[in-house]
N, C-alpha and C. Protein backbone atom coordinates (compact mmCIF):
# COMPACT_ATOMS: atom_id res chain seq x y z
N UNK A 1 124.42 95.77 81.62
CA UNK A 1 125.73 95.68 81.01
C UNK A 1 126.14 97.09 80.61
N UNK A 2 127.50 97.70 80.80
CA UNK A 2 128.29 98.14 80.48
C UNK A 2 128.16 99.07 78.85
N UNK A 3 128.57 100.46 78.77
CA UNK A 3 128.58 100.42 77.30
C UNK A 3 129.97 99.78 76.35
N UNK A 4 130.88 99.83 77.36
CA UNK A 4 132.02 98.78 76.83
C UNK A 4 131.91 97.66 76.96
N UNK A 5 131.28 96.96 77.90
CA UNK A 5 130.68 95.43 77.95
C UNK A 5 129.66 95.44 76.81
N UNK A 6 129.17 95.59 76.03
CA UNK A 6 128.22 95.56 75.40
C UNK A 6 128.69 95.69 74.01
N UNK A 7 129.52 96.37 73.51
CA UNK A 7 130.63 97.04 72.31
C UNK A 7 131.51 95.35 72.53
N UNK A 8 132.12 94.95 73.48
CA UNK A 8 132.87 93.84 73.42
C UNK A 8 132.34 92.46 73.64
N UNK A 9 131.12 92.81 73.47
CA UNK A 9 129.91 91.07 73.43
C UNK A 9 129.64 91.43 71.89
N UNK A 10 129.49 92.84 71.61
CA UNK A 10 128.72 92.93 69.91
C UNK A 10 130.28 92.28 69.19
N UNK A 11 131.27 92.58 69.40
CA UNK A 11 132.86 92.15 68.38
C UNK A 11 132.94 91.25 68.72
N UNK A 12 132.64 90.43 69.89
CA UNK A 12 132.99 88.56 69.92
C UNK A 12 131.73 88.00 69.14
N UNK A 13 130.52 88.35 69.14
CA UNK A 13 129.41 87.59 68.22
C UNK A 13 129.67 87.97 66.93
N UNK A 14 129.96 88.96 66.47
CA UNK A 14 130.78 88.95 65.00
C UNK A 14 131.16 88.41 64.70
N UNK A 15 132.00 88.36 65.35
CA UNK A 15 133.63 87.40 65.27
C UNK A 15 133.09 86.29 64.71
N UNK A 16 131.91 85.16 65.94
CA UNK A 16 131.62 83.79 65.96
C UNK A 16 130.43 83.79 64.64
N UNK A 17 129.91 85.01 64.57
CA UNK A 17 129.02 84.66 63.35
C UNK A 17 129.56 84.65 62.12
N UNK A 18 130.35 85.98 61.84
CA UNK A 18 130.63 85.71 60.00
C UNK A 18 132.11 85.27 60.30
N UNK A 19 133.10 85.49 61.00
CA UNK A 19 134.44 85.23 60.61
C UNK A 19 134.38 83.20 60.92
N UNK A 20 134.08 83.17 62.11
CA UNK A 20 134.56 81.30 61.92
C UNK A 20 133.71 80.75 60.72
N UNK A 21 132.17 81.09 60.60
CA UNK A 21 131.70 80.09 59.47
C UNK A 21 132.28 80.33 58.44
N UNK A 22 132.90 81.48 57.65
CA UNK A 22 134.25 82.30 56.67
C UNK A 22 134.76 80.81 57.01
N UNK A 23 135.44 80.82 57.97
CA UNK A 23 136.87 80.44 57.79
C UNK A 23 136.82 78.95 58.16
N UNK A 24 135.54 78.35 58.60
CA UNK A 24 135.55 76.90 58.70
C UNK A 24 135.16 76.45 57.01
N UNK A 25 134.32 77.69 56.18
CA UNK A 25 134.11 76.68 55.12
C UNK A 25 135.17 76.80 53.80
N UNK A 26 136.31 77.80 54.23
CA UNK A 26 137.66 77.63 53.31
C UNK A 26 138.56 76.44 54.41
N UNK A 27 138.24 75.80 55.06
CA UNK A 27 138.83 74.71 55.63
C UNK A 27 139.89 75.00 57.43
N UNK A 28 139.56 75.82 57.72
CA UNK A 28 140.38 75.99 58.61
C UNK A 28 139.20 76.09 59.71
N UNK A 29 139.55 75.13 60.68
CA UNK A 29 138.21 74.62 61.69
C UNK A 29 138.36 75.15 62.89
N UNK A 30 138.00 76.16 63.24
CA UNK A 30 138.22 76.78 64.42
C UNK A 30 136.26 76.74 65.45
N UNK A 31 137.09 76.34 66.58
CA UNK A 31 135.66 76.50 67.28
C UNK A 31 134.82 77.72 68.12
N UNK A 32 133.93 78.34 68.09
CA UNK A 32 133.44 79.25 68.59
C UNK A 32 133.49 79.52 69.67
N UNK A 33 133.88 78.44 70.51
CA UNK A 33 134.52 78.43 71.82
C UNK A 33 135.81 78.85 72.16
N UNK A 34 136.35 78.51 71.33
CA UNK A 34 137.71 79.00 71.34
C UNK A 34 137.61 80.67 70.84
N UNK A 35 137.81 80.93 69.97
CA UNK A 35 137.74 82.10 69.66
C UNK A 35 137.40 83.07 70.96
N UNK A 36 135.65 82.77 71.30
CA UNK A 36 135.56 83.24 72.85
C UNK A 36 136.00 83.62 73.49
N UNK A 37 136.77 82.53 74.21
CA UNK A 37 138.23 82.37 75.24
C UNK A 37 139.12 83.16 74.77
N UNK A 38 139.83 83.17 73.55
CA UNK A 38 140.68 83.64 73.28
C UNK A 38 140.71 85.21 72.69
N UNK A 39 139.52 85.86 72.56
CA UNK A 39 138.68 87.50 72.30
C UNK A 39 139.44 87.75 74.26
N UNK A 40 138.63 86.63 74.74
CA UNK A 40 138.22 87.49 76.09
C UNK A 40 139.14 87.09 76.89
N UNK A 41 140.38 86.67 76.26
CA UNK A 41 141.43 86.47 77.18
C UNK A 41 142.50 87.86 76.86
N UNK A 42 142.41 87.86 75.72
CA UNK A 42 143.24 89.37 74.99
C UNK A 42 142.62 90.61 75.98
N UNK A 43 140.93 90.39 75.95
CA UNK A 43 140.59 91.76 76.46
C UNK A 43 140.81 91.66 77.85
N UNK A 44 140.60 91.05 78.40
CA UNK A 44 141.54 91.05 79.96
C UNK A 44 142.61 91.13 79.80
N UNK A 45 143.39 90.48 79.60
CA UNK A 45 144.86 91.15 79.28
C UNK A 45 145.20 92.81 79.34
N UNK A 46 144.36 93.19 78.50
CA UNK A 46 144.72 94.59 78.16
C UNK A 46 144.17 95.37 79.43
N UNK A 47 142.99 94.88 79.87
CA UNK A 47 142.44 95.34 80.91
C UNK A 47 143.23 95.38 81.99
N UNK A 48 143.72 94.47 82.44
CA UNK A 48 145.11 94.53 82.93
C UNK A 48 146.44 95.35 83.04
N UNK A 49 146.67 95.22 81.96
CA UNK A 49 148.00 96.57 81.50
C UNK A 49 147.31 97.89 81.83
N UNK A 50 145.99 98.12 81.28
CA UNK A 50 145.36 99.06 81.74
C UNK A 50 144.97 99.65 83.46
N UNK A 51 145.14 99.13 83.83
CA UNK A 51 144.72 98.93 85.50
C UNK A 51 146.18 99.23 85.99
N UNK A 52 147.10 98.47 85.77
CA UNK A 52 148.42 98.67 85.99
C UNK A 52 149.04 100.15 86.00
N UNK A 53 148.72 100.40 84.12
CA UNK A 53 149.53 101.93 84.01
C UNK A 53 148.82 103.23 84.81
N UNK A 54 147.55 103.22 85.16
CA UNK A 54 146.65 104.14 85.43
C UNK A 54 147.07 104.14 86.76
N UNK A 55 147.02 105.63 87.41
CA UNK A 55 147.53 105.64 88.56
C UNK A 55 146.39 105.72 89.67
N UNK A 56 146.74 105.11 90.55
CA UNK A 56 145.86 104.89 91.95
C UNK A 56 146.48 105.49 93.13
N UNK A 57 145.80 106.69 93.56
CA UNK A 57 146.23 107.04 94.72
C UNK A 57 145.30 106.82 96.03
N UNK A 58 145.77 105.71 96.46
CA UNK A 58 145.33 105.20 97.47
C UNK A 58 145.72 105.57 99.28
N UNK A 59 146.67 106.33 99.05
CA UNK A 59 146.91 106.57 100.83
C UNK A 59 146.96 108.09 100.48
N UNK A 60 146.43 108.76 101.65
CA UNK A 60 146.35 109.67 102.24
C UNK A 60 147.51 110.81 101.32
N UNK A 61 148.59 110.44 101.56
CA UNK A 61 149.52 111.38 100.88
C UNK A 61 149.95 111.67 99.69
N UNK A 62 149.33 109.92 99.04
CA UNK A 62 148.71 110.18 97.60
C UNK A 62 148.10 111.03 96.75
N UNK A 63 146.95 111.10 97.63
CA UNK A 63 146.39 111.70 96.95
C UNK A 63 146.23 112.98 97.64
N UNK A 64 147.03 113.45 98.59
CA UNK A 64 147.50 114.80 98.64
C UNK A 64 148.42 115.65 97.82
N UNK A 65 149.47 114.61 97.78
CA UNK A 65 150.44 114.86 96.23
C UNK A 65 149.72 114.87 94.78
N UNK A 66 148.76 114.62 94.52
CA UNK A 66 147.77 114.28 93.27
C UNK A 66 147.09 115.64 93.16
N UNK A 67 146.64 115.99 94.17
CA UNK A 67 145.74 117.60 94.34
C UNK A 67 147.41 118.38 93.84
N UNK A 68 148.17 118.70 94.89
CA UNK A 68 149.40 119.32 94.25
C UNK A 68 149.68 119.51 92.64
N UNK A 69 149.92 118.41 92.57
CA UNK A 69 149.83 117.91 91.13
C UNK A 69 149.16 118.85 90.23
N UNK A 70 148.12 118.22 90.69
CA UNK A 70 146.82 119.12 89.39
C UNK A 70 146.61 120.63 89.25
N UNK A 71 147.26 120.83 90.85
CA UNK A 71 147.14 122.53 90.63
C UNK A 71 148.55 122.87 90.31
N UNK A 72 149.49 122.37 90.18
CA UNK A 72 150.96 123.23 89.68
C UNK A 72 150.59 122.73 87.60
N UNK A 73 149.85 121.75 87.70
CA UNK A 73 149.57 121.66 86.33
C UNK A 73 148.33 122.64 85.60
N UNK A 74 147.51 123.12 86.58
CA UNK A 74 146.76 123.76 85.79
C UNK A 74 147.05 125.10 85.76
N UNK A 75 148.30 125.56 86.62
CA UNK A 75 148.38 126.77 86.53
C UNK A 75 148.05 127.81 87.94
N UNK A 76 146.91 127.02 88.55
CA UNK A 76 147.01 127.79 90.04
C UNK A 76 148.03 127.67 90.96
N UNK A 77 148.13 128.34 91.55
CA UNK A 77 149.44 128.39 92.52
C UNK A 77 148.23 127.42 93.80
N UNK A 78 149.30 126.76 94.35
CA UNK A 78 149.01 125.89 95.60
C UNK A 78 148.53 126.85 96.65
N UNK A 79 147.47 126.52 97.66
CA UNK A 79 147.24 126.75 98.64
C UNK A 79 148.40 127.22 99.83
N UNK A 80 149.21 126.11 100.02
CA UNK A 80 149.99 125.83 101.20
C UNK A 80 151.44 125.63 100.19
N UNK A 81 152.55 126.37 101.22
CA UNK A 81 153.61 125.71 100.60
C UNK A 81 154.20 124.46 101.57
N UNK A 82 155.01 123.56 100.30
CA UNK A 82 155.08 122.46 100.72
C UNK A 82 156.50 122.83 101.23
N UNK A 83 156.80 122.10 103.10
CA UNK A 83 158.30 122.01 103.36
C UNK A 83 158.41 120.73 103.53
N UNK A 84 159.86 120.61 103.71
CA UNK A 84 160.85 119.22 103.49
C UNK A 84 160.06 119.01 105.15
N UNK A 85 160.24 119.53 105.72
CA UNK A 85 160.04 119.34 107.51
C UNK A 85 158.31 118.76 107.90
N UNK A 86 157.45 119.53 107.13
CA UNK A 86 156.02 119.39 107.37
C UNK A 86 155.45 117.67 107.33
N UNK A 87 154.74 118.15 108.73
CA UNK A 87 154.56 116.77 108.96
C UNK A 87 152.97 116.07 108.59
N UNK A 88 153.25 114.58 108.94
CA UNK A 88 151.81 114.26 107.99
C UNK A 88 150.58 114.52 108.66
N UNK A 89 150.48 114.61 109.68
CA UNK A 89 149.81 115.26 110.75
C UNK A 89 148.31 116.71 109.83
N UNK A 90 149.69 117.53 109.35
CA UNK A 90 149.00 118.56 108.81
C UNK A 90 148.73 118.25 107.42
N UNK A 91 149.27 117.12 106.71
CA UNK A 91 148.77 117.11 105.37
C UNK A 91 147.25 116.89 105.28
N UNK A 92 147.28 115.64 107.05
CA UNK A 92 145.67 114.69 106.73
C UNK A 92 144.50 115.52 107.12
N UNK A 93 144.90 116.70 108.02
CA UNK A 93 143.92 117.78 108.39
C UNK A 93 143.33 118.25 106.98
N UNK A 94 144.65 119.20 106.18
CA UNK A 94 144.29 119.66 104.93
C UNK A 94 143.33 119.08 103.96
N UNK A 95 143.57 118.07 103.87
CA UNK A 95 142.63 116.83 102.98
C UNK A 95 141.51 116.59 103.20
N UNK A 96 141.21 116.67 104.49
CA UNK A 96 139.86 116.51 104.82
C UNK A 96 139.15 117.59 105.03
């Protein structure tokens, strides 16, 4: 397991150990099952949104534009200049 799988099994057994018996014996009856489901439906969820916003560069020109990227952001000047005309031909050479 995971060190975030492991961090999010330790906060759902919390949860089911001191918060429901808390809160079943001031009267409000919640089942440990539920709770469960409903921890680990939130954290997928988010996992989700997460997966979503994070970017994936998956084709070729992706993640040729991504290298670009990182070097006009860190300050090095690019290798190659980029033209409107240049074809993909020479991007997929470059990349590899």
């Amino acid at each position: 397991m995971g060190r975030y799988q492991s961090i999010i099994s330790a906060i759902i057994s919390a949860i089911c150990i001191f918060v429901v018996p808390y809160l079943n014996r001031k009267g409000i009856i919640i089942d440990e099952t539920a709770v469960t489901s409903i921890v680990a439906s939130a954290v997928a969820f988010i996992a989700f949104v997460w997966s979503c916003w994070k970017n994936h560069n998956i084709t070729d020109n992706a993640l040729y534009a991504q290298q670009v990227l990182n070097e006009l952001r860190s300050g090095v000047d690019a290798e190659e200049e980029l033209f409107e005309g240049e074809e993909d031909d020479d991007r997929e050479s470059d990349i590899q």
